[in-house]
C-alpha atoms as a PDB file:
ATOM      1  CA  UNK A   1      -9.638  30.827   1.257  1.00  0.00           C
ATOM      2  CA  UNK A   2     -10.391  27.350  -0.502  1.00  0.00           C
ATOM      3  CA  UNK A   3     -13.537  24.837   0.293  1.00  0.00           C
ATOM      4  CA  UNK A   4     -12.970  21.353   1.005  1.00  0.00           C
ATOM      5  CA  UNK A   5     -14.060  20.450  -2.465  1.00  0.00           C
ATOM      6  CA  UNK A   6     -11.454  22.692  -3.783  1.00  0.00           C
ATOM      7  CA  UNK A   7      -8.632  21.398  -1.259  1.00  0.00           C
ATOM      8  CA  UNK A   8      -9.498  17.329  -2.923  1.00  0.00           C
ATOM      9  CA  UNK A   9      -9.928  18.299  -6.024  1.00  0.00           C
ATOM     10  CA  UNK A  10      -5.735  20.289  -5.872  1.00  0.00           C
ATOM     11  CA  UNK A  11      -5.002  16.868  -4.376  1.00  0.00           C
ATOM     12  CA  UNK A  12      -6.725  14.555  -6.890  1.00  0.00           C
ATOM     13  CA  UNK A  13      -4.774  16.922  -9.464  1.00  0.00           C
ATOM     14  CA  UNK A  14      -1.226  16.585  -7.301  1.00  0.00           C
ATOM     15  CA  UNK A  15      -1.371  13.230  -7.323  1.00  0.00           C
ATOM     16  CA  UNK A  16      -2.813  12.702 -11.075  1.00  0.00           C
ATOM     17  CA  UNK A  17      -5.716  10.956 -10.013  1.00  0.00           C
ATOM     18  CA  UNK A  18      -8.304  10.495 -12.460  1.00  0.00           C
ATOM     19  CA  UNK A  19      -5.491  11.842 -14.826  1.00  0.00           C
ATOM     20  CA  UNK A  20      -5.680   9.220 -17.541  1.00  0.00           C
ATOM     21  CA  UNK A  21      -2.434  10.334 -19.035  1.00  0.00           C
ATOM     22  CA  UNK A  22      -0.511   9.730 -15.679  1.00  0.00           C
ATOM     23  CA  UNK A  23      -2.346   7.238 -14.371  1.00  0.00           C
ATOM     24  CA  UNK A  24      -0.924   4.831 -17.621  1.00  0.00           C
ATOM     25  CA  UNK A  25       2.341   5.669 -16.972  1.00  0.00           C
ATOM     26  CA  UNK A  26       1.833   4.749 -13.353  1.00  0.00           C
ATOM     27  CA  UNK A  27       2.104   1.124 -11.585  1.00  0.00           C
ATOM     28  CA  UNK A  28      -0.286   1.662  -9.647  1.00  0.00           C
ATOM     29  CA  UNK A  29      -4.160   3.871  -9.325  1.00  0.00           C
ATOM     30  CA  UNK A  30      -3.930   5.877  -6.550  1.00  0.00           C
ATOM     31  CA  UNK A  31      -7.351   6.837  -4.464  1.00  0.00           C
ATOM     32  CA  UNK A  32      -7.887   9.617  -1.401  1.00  0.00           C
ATOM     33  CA  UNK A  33      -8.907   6.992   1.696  1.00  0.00           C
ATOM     34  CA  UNK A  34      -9.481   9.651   4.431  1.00  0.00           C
ATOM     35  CA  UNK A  35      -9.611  13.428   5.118  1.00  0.00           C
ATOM     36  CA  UNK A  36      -9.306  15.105   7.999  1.00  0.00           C
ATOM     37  CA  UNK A  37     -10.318  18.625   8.539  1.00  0.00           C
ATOM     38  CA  UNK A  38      -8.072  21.162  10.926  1.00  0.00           C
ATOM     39  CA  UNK A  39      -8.424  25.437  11.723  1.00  0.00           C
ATOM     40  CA  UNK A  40      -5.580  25.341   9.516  1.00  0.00           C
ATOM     41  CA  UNK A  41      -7.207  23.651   6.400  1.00  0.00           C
ATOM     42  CA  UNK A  42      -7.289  19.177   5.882  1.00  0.00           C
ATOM     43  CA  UNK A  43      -5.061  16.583   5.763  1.00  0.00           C
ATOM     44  CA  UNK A  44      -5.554  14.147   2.929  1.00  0.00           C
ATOM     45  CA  UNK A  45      -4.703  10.734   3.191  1.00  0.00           C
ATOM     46  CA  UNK A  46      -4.014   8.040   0.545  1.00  0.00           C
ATOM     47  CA  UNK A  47      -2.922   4.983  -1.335  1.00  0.00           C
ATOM     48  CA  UNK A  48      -3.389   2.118  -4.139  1.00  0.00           C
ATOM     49  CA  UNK A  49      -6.465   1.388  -5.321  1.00  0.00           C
ATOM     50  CA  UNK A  50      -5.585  -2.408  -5.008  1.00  0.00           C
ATOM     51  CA  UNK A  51      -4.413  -2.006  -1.363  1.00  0.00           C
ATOM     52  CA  UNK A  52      -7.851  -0.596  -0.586  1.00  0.00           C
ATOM     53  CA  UNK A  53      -9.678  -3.734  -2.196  1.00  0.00           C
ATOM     54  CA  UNK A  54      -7.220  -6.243  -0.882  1.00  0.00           C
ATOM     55  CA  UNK A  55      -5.725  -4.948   2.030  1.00  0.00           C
ATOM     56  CA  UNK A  56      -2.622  -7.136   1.643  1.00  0.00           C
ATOM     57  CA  UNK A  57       0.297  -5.397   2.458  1.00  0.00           C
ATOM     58  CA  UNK A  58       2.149  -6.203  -0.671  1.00  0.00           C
ATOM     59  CA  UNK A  59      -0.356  -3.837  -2.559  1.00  0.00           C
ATOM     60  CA  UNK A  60       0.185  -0.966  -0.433  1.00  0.00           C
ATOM     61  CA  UNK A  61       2.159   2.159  -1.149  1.00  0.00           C
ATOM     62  CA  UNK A  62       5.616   3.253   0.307  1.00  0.00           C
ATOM     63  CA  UNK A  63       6.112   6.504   0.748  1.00  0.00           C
ATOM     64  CA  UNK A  64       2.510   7.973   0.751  1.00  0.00           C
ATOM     65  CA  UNK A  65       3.067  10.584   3.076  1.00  0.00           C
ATOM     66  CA  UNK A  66      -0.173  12.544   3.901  1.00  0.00           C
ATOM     67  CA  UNK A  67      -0.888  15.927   1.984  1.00  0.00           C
ATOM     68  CA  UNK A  68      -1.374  19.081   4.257  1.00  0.00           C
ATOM     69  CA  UNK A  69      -4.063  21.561   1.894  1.00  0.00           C
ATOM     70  CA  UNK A  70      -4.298  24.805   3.868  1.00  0.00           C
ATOM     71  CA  UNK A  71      -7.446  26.418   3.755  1.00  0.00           C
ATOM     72  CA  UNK A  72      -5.777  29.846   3.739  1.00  0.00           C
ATOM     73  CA  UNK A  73      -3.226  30.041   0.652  1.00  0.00           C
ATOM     74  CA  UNK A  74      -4.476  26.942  -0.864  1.00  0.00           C
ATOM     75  CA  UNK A  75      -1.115  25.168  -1.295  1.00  0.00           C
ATOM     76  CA  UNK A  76      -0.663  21.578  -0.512  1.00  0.00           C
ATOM     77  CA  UNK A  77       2.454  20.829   1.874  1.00  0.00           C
ATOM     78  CA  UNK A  78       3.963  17.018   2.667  1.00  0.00           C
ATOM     79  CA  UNK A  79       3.828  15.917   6.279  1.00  0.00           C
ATOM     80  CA  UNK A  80       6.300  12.387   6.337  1.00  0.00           C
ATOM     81  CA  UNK A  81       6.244   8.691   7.452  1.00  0.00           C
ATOM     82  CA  UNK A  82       8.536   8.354   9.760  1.00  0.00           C
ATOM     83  CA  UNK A  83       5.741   9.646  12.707  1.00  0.00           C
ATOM     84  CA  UNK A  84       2.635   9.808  13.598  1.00  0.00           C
ATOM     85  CA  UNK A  85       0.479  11.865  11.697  1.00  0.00           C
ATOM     86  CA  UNK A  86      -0.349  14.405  14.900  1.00  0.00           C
ATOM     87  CA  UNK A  87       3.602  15.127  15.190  1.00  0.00           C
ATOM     88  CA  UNK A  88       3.357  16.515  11.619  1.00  0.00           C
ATOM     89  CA  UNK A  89       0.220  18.473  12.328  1.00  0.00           C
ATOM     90  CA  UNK A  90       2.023  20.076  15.505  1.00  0.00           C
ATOM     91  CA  UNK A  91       4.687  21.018  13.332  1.00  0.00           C
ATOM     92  CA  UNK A  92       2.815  22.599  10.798  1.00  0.00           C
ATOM     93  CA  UNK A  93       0.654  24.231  13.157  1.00  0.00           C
ATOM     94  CA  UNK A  94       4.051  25.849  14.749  1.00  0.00           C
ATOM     95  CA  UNK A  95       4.896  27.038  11.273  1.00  0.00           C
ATOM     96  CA  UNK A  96       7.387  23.955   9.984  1.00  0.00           C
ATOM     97  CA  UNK A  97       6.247  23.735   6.596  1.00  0.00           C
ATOM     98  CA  UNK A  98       7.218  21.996   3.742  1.00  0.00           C
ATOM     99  CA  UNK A  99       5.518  22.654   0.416  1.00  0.00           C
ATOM    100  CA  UNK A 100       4.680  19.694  -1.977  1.00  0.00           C
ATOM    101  CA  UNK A 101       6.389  19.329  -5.364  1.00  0.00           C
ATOM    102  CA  UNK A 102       4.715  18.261  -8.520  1.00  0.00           C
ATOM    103  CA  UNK A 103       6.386  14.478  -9.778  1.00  0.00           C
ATOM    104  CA  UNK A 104       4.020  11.965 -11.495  1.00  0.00           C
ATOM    105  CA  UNK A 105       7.125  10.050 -12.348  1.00  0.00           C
END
């Protein structure tokens, strides 16, 4: 079982933030916005740094589907964008799962 702390920290890796070496080779600086915690483990929201500051739509990311870190085997899974966040949970929750694949480029 993984801590909250842990779960962030295996997203802030994932996603190369505070990664100097992928965050150059980036367009954009990607930051965590929101967590939310579940019996299953958290859900980790997030996009551009500029988006966050600005909030104009033409800084904001495509594609940022939430992460899904369960608390149990400590792997982080991709929900999608297409729905509402809850329909992913539900689906997790009944076992559809879809685990996340390492690509900074």
């Amino acid at each position: 079982m993984i801590d909250l702390v842990t779960a962030r920290k295996r997203v802030e890796n994932f996603l190369g933030i505070g990664d100097s070496e992928c965050e150059k080779h980036r367009k954009h600086e990607l930051v965590i916005t929101r967590e939310q915690e579940y019996e299953f483990g958290w859900v980790f929201i997030y996009a551009t740094r500029k988006f966050v500051e600005t909030g104009d739509v033409k800084d904001a990311l495509v594609g940022g589907a939430p992460l899904i870190v369960d608390r149990h085997d400590g792997q982080i899974y991709c929900t999608g964008t297409a729905r509402i966040l809850e329909h992913y949970v539900d689906a997790y929750r009944r076992g559809i799962r879809h685990p996340a694949k390492m690509n900074h480029a």
